[in-house]
C-alpha atoms as a PDB file:
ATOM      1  CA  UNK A   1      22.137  19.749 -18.171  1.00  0.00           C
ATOM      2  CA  UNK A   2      18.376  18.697 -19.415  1.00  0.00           C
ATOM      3  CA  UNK A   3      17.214  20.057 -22.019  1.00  0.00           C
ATOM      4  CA  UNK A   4      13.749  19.524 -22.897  1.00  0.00           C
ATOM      5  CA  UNK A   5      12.631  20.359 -26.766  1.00  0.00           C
ATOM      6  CA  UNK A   6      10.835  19.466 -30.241  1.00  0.00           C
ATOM      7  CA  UNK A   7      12.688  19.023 -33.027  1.00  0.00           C
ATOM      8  CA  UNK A   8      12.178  17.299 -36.357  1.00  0.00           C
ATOM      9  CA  UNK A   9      13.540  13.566 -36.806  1.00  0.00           C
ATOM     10  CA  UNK A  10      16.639  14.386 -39.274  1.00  0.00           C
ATOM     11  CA  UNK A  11      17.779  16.617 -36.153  1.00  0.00           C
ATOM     12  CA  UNK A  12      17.291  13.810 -33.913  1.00  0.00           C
ATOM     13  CA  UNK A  13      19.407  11.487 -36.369  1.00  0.00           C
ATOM     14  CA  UNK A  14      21.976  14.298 -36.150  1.00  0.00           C
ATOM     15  CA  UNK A  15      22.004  14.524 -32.014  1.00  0.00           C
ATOM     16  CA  UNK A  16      22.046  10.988 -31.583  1.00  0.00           C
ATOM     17  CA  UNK A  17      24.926  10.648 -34.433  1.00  0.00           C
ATOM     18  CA  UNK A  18      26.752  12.993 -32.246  1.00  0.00           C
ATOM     19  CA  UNK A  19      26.502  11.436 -29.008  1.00  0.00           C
ATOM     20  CA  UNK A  20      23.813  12.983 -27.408  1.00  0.00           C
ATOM     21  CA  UNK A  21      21.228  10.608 -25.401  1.00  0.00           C
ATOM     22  CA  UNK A  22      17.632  10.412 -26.692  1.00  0.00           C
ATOM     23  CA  UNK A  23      15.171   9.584 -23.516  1.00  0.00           C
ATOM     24  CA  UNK A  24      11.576   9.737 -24.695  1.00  0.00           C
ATOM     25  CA  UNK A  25       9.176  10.448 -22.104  1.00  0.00           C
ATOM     26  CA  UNK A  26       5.364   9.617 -21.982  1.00  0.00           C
ATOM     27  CA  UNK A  27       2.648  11.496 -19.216  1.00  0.00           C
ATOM     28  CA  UNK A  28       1.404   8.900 -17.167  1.00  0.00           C
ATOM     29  CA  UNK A  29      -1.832   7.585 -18.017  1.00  0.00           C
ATOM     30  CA  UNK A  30      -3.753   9.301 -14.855  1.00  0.00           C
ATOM     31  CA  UNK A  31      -3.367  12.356 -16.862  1.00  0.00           C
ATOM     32  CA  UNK A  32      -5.910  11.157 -19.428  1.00  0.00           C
ATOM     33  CA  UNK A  33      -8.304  10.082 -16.846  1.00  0.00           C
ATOM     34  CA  UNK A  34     -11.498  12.474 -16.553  1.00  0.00           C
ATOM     35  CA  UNK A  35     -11.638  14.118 -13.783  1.00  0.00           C
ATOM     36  CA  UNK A  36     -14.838  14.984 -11.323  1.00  0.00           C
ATOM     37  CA  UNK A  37     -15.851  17.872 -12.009  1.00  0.00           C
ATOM     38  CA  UNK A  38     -18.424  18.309  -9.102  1.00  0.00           C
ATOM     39  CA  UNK A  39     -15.574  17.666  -6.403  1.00  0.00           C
ATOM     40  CA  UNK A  40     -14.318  20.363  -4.443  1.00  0.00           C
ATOM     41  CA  UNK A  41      -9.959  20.253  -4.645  1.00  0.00           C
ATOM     42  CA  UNK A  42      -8.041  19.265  -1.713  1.00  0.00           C
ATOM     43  CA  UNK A  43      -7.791  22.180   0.558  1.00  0.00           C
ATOM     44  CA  UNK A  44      -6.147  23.007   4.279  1.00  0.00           C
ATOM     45  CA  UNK A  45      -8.923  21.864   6.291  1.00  0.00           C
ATOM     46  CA  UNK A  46      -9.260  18.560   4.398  1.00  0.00           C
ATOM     47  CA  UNK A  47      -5.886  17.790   4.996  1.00  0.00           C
ATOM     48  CA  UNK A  48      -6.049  18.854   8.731  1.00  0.00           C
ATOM     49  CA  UNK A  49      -9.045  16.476   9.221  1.00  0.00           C
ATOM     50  CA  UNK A  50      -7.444  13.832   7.241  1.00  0.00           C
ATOM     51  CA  UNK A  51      -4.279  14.356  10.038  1.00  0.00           C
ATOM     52  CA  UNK A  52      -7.054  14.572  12.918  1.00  0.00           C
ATOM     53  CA  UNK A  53      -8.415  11.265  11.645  1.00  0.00           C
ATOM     54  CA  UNK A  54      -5.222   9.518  11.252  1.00  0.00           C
ATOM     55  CA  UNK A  55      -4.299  10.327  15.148  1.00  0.00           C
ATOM     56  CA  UNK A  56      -7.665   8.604  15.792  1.00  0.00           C
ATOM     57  CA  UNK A  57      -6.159   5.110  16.983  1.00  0.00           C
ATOM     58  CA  UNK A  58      -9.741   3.784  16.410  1.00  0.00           C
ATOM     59  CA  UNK A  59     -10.199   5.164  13.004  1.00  0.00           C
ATOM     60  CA  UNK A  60      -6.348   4.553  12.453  1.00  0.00           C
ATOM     61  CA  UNK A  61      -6.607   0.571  12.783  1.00  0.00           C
ATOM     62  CA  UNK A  62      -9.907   0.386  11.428  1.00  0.00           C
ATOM     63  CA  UNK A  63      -8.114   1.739   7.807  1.00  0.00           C
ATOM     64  CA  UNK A  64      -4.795  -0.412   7.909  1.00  0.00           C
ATOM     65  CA  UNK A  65      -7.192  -3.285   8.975  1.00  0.00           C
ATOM     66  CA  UNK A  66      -9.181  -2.547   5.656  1.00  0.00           C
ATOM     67  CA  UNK A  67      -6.054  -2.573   3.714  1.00  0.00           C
ATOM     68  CA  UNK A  68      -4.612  -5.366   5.310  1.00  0.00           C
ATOM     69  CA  UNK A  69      -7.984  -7.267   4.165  1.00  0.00           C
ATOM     70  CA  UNK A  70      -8.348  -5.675   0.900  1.00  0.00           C
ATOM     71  CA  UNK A  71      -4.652  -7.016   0.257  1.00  0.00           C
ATOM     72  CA  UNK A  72      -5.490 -10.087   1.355  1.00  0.00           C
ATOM     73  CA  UNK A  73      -8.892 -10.256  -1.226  1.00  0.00           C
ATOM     74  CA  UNK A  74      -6.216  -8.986  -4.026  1.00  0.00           C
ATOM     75  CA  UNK A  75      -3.838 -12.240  -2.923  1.00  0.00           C
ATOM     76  CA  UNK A  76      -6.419 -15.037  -3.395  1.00  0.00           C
ATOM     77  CA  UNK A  77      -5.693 -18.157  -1.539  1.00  0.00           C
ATOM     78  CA  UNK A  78      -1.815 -18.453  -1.555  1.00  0.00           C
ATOM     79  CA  UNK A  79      -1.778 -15.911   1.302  1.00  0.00           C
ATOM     80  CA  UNK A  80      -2.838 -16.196   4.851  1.00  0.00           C
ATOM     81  CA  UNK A  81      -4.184 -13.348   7.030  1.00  0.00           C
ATOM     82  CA  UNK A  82      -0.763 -12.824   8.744  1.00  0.00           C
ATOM     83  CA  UNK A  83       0.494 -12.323   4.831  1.00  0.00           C
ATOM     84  CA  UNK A  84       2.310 -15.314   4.930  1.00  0.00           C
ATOM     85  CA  UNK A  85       2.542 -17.451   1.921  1.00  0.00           C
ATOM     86  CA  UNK A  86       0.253 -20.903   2.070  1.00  0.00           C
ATOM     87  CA  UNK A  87       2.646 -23.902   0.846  1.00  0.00           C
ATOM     88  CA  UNK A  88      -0.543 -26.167   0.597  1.00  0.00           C
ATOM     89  CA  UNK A  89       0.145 -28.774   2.538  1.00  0.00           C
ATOM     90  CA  UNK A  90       3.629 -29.233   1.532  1.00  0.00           C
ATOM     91  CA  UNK A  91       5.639 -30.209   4.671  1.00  0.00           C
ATOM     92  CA  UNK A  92       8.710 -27.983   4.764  1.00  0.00           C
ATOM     93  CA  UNK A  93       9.897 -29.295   8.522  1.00  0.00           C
ATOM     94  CA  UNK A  94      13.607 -28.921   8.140  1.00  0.00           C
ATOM     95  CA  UNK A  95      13.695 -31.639  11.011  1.00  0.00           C
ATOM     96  CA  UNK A  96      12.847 -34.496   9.171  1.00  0.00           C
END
């Protein structure tokens, strides 16, 4: 059972004394971000468009295509396109 409370800190000292497990838990940072308050929220027709769009195979490749290059930019110069790693010249024949 979770139980999810405030309590003062020689409480704590008891509950942790006793056995009990202390997990401390933080909101994640998006929750302090500002938020747009000119944008419309998310509703069924945006999300039936955004599935219309995504069966698109045109539209579909050009976004992965995007991402793919986009990771690729993020990756610098020890990737390649294919997202293989670059070994710089280093010959790694196992024939030799």
């Amino acid at each position: 059972m979770v139980s999810v409370k405030q309590l003062q800190l020689p409480t704590l000292h008891l509950l942790v004394e006793a056995g009990v497990h202390v997990d401390t838990w933080h909101l994640p940072a998006e929750m302090a971000e500002s938020r747009d308050v000119d944008g419309s929220a998310i509703d069924h027709n945006d999300v039936l468009d955004f599935h219309n769009l995504l069966e698109n195979e045109a539209v579909f490749s050009a976004a992965v295509a995007e991402l793919t290059q986009l990771q690729f930019d993020d990756a610098g110069a020890d990737s390649t396109q294919d997202g293989t790693q670059n070994d710089h010249g280093n010959d790694h024949n196992s024939d030799s």
